[in-house]
N, C-alpha and C. Protein backbone atom coordinates (compact mmCIF):
# COMPACT_ATOMS: atom_id res chain seq x y z
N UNK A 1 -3.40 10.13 -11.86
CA UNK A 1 -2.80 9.32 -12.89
C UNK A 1 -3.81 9.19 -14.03
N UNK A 2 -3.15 9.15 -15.30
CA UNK A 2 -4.31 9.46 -16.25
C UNK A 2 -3.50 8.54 -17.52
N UNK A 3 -4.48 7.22 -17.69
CA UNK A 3 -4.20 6.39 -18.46
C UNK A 3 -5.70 6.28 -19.86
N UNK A 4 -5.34 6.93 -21.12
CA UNK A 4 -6.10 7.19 -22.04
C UNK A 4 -6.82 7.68 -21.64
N UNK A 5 -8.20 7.15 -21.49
CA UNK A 5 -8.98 8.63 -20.79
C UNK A 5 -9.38 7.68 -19.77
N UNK A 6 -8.83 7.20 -18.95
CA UNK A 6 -9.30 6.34 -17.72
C UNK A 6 -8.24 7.19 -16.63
N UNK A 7 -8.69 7.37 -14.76
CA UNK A 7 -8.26 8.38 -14.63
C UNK A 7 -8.36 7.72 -13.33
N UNK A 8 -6.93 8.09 -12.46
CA UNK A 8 -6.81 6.98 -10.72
C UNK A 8 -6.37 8.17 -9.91
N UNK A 9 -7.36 8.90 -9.60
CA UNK A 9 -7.14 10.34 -8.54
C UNK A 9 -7.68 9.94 -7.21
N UNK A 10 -6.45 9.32 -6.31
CA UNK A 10 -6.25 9.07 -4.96
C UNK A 10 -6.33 10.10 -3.96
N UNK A 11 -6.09 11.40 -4.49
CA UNK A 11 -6.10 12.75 -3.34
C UNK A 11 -7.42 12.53 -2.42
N UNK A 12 -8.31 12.39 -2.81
CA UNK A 12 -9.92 12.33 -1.72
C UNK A 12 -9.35 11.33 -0.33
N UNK A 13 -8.55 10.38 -0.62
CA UNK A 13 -7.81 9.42 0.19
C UNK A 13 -6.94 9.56 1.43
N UNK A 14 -6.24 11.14 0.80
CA UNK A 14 -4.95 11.99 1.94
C UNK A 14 -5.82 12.22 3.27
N UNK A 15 -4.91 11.52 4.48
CA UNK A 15 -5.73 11.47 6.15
C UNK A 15 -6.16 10.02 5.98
N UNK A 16 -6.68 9.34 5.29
CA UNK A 16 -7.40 8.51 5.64
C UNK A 16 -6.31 7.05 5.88
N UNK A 17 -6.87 6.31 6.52
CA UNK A 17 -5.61 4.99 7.51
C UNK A 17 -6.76 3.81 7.10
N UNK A 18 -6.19 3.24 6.28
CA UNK A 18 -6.65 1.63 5.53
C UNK A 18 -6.12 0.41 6.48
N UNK A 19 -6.74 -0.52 6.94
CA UNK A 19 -5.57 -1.13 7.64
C UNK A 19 -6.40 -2.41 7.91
N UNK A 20 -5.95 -3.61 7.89
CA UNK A 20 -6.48 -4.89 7.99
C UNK A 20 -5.07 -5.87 8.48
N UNK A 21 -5.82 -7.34 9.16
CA UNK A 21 -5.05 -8.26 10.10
C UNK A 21 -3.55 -8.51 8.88
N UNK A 22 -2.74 -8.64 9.11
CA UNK A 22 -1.66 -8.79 8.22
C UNK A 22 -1.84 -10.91 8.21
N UNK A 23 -2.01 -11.58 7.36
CA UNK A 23 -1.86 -13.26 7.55
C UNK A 23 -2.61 -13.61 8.76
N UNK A 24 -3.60 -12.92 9.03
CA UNK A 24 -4.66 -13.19 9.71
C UNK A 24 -4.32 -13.18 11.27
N UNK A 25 -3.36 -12.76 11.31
CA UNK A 25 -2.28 -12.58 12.68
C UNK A 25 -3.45 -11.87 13.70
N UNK A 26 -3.02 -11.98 15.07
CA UNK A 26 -3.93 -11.36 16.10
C UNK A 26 -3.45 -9.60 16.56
N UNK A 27 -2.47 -9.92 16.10
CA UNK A 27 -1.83 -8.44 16.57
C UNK A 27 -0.86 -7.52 15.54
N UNK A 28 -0.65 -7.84 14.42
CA UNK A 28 -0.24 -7.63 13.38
C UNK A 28 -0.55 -6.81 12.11
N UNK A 29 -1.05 -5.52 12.27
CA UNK A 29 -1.41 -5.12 11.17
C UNK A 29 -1.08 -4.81 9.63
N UNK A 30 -1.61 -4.96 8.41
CA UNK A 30 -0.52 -3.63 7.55
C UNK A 30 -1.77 -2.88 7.39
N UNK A 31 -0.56 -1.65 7.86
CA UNK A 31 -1.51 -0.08 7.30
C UNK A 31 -1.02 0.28 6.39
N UNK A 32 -2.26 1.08 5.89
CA UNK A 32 -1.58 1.86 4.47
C UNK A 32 -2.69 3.50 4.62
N UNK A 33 -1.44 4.38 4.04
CA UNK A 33 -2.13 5.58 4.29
C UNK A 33 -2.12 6.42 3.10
N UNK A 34 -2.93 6.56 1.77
CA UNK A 34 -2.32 6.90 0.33
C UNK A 34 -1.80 8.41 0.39
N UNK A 35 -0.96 8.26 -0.17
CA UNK A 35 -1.05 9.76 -0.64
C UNK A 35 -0.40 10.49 0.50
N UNK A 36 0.36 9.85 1.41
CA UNK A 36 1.15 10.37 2.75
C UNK A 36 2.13 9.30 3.47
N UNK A 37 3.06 9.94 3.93
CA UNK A 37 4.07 9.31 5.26
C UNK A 37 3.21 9.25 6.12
N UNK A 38 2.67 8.55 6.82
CA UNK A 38 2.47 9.15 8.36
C UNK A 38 2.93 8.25 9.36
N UNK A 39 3.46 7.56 9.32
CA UNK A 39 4.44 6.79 10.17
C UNK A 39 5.96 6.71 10.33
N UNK A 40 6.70 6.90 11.87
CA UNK A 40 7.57 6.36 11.87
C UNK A 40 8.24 5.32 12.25
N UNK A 41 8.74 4.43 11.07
CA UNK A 41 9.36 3.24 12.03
C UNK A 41 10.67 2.92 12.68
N UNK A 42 10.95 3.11 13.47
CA UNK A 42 11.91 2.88 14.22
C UNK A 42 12.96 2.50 14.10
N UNK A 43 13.14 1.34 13.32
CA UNK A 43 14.25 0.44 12.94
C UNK A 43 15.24 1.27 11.88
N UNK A 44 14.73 2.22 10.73
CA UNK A 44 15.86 3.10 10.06
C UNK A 44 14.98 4.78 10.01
N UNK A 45 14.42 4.70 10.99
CA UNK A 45 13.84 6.41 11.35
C UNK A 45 13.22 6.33 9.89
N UNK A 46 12.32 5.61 9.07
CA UNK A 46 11.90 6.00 7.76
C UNK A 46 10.10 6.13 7.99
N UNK A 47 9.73 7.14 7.28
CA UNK A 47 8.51 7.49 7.19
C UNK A 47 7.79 6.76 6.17
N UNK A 48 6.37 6.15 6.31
CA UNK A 48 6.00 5.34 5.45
C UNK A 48 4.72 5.79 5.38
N UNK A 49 4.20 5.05 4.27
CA UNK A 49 2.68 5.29 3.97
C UNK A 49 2.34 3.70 3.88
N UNK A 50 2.76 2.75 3.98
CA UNK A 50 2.69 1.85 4.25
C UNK A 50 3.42 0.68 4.90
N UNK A 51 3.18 0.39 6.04
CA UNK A 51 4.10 -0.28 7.64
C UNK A 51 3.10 -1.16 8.06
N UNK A 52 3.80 -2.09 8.67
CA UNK A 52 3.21 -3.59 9.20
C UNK A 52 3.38 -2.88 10.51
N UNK A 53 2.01 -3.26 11.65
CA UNK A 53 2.15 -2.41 12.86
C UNK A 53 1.66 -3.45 14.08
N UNK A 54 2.56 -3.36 15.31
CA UNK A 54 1.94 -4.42 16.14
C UNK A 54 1.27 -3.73 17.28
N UNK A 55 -0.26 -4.00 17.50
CA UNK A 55 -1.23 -3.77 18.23
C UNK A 55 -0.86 -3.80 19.75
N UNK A 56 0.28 -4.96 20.25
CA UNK A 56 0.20 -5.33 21.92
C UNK A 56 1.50 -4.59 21.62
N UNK A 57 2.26 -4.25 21.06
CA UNK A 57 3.43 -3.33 21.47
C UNK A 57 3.72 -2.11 21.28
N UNK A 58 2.26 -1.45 20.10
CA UNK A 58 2.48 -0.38 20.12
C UNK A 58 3.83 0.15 19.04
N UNK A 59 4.23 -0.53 18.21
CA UNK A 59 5.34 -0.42 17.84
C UNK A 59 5.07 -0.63 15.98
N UNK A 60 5.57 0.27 15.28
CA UNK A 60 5.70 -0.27 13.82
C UNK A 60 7.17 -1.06 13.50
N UNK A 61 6.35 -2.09 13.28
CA UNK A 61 7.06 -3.17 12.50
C UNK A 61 8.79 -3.09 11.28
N UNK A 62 7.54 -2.48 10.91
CA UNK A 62 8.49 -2.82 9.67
C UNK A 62 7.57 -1.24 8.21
N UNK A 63 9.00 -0.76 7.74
CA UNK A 63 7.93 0.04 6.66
C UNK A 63 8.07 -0.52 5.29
N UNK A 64 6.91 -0.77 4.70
CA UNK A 64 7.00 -1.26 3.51
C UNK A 64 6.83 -0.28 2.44
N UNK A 65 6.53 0.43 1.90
CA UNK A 65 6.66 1.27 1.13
C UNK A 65 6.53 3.18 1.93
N UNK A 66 7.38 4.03 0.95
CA UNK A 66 7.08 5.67 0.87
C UNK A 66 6.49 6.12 0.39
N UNK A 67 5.68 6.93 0.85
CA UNK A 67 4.96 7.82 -1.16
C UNK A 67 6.02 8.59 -0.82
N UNK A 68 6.36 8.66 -2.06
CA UNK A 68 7.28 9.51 -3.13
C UNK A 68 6.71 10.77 -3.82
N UNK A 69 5.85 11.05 -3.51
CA UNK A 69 5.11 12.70 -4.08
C UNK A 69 4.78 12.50 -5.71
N UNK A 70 4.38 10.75 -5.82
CA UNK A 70 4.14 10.40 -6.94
C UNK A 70 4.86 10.35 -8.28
N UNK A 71 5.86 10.12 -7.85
CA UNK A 71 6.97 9.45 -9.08
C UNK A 71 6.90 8.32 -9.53
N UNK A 72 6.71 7.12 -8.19
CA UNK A 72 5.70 6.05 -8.65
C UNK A 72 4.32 5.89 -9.39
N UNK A 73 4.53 5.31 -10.76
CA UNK A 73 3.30 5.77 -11.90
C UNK A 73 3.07 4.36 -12.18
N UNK A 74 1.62 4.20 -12.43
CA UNK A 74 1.14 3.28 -12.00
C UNK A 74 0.69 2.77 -13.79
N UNK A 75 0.10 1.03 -13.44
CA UNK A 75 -0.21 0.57 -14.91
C UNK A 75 -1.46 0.40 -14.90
N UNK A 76 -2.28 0.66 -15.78
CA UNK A 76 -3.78 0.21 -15.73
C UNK A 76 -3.96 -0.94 -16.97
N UNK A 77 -4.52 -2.10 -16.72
CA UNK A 77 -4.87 -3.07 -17.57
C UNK A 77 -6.51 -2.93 -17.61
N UNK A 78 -7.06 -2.50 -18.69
CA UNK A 78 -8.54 -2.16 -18.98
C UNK A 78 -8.74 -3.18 -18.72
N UNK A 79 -8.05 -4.46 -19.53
CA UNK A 79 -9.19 -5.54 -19.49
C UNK A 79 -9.81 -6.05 -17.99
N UNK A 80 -8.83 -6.06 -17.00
CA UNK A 80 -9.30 -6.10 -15.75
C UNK A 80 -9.80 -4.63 -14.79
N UNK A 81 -9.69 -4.07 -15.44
CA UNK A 81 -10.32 -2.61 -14.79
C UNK A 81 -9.35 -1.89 -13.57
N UNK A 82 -8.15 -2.54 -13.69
CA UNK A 82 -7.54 -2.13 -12.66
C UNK A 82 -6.11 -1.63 -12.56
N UNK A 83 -5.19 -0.91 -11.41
CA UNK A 83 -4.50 -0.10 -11.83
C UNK A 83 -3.29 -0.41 -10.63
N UNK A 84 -2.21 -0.92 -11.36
CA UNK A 84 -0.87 -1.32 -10.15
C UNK A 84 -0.05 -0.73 -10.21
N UNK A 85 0.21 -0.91 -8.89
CA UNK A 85 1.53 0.48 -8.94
C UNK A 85 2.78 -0.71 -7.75
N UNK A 86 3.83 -0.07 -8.20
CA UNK A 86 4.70 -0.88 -7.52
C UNK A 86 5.74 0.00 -7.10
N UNK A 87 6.18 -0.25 -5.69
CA UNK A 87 6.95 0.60 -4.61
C UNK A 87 7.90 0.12 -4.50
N UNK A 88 9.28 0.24 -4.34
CA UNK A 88 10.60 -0.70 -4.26
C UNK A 88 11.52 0.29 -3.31
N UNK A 89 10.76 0.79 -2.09
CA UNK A 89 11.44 1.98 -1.75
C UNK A 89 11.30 1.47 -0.16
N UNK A 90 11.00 0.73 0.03
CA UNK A 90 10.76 0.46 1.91
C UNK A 90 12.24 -0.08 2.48
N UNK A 91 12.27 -0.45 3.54
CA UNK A 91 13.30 -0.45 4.49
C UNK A 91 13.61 -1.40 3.95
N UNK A 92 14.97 -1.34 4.06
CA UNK A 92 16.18 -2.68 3.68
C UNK A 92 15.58 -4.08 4.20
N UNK A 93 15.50 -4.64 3.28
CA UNK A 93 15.02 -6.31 3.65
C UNK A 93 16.40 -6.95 4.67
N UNK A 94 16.25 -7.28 5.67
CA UNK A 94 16.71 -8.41 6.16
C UNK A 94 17.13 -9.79 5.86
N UNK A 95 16.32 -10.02 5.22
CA UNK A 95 16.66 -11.48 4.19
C UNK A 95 17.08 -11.48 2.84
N UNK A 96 17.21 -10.23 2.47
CA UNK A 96 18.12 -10.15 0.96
C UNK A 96 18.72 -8.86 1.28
N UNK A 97 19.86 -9.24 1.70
CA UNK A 97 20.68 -7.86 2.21
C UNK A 97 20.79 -6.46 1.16
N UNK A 98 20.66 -5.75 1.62
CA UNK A 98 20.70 -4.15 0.80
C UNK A 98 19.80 -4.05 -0.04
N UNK A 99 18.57 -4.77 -0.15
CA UNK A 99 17.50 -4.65 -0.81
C UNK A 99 16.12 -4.13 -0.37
N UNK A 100 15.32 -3.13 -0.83
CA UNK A 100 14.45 -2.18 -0.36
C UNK A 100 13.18 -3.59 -0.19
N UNK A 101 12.39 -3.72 0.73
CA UNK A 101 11.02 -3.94 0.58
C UNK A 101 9.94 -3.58 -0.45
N UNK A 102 9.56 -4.62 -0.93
CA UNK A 102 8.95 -4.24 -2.46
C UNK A 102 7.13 -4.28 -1.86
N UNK A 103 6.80 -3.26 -2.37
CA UNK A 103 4.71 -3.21 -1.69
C UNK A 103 4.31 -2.74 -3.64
N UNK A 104 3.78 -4.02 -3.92
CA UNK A 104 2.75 -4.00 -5.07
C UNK A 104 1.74 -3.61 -4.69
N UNK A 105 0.45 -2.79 -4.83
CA UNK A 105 -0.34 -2.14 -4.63
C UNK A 105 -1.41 -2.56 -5.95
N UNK A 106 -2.55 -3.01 -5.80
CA UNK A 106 -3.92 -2.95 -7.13
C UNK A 106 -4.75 -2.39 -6.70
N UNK A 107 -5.68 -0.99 -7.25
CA UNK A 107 -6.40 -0.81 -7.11
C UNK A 107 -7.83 -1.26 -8.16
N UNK A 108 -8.92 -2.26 -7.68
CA UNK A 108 -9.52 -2.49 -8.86
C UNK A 108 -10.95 -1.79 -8.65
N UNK A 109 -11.51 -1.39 -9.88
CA UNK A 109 -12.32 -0.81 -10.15
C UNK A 109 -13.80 -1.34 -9.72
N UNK A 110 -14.58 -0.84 -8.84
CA UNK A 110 -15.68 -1.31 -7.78
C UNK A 110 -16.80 -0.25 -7.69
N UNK A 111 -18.05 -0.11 -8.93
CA UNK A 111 -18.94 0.53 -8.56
C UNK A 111 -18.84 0.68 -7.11
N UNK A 112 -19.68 -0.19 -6.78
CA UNK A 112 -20.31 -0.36 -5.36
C UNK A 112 -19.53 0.06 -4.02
N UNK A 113 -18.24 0.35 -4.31
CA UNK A 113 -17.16 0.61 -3.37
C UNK A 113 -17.14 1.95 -2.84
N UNK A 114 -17.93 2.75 -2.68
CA UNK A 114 -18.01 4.15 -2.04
C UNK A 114 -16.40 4.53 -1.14
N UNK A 115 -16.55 3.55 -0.15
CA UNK A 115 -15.12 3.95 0.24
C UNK A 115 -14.25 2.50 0.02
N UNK A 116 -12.81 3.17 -0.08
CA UNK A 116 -11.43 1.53 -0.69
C UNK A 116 -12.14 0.51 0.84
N UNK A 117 -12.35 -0.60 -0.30
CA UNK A 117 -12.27 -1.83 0.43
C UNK A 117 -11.10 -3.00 0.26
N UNK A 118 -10.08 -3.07 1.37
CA UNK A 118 -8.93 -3.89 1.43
C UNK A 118 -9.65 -5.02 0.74
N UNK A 119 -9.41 -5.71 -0.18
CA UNK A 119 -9.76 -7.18 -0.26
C UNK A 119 -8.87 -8.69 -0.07
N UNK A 120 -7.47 -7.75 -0.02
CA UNK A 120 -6.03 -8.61 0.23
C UNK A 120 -5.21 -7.98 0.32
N UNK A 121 -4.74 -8.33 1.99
CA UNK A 121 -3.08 -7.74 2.26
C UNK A 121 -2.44 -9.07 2.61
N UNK A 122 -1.14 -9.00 2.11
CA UNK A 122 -0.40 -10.03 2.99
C UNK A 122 1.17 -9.85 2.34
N UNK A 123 1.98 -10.73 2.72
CA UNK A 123 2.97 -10.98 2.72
C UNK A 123 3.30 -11.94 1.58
N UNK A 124 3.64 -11.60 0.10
CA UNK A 124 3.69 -12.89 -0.73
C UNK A 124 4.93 -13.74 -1.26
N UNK A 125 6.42 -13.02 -0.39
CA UNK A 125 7.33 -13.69 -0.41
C UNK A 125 8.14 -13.11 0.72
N UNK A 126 9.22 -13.18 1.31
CA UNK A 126 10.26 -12.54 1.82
C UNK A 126 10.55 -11.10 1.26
N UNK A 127 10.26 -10.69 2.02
CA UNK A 127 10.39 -8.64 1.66
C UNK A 127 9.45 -8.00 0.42
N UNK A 128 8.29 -8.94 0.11
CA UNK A 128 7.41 -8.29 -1.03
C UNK A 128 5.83 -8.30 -0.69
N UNK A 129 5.58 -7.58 -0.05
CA UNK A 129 4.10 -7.52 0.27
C UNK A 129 3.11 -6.78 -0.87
N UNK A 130 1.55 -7.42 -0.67
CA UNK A 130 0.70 -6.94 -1.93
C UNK A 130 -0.13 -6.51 -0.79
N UNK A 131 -1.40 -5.83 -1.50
CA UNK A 131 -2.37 -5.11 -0.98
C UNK A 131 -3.38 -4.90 -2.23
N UNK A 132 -4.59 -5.18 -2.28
CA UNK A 132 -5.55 -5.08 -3.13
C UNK A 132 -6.55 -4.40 -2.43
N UNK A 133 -7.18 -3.37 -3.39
CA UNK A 133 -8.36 -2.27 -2.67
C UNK A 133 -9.43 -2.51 -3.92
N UNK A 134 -10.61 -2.28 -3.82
CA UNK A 134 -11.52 -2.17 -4.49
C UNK A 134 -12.07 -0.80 -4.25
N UNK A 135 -12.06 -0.01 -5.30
CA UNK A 135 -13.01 1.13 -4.77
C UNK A 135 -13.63 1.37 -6.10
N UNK A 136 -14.51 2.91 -6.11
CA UNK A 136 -14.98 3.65 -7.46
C UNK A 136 -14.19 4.00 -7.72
N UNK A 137 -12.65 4.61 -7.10
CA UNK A 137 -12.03 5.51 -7.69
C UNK A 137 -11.55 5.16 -8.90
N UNK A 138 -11.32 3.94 -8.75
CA UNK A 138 -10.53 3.27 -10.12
C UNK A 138 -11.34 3.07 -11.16
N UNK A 139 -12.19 3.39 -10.97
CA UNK A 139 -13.73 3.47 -11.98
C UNK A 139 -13.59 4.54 -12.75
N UNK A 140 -13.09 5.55 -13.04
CA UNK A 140 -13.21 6.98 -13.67
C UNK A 140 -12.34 6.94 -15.06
């Protein structure tokens, strides 16, 4: 993604599995995997790159967002150094019938960040989960 000459190239990322406690839960994860499906969840056979996953059952949750082979294009706000992208493509919400699961995504810009550091996942309403990474990448 290439915003003026500021530049958010996630490919170094493809394989790699991001994943932290979902609401601080004991068994609850959200993973996120950029730049790939690699999950299936069960509930509508949909492949995700990002799914809430439970540890004692072995089972994905719920999928919150697809990559889309990057049709989803993302916004960069210089003044904060950082770059959001928003997904509206995950499994039908349950609590707002026929409506996709919405996964906001920030990546903010982090010398020091060699590899993405989760700094916030969670759940911030009924069917809309965020996820904040800090890395270099968003540095370029």
């Amino acid at each position: 993604y290439v915003y003026g000459n500021h530049t958010l190239d996630l490919t170094s990322l493809r394989g790699e599995l991001l994943s932290v406690p979902l609401n601080k839960t004991e068994s609850e994860y959200f993973m996120f995997t950029p730049c790939q499906n690699t999950a299936k969840c069960t509930r509508q056979s949909i492949s995700a790159m990002a799914y809430i996953f439970d540890f004692d059952t072995s089972k994905c949750l719920g999928a919150v967002a697809e990559w889309d082979n990057g049709q989803t294009q993302p916004i960069y706000l210089p003044e904060a150094q950082l770059w959001q992208l928003t997904y509206s493509n995950g499994e039908s919400c349950s609590g707002i019938l026929g409506k996709p699961t919405v996964f906001n995504l920030e990546f903010i810009c982090d010398e020091s960040a060699s590899s993405p550091q989760i700094l916030q996942a969670q759940a911030i309403s009924e069917c809309v989960y965020e996820m904040i990474i800090a890395s270099i990448l968003a540095c370029a």
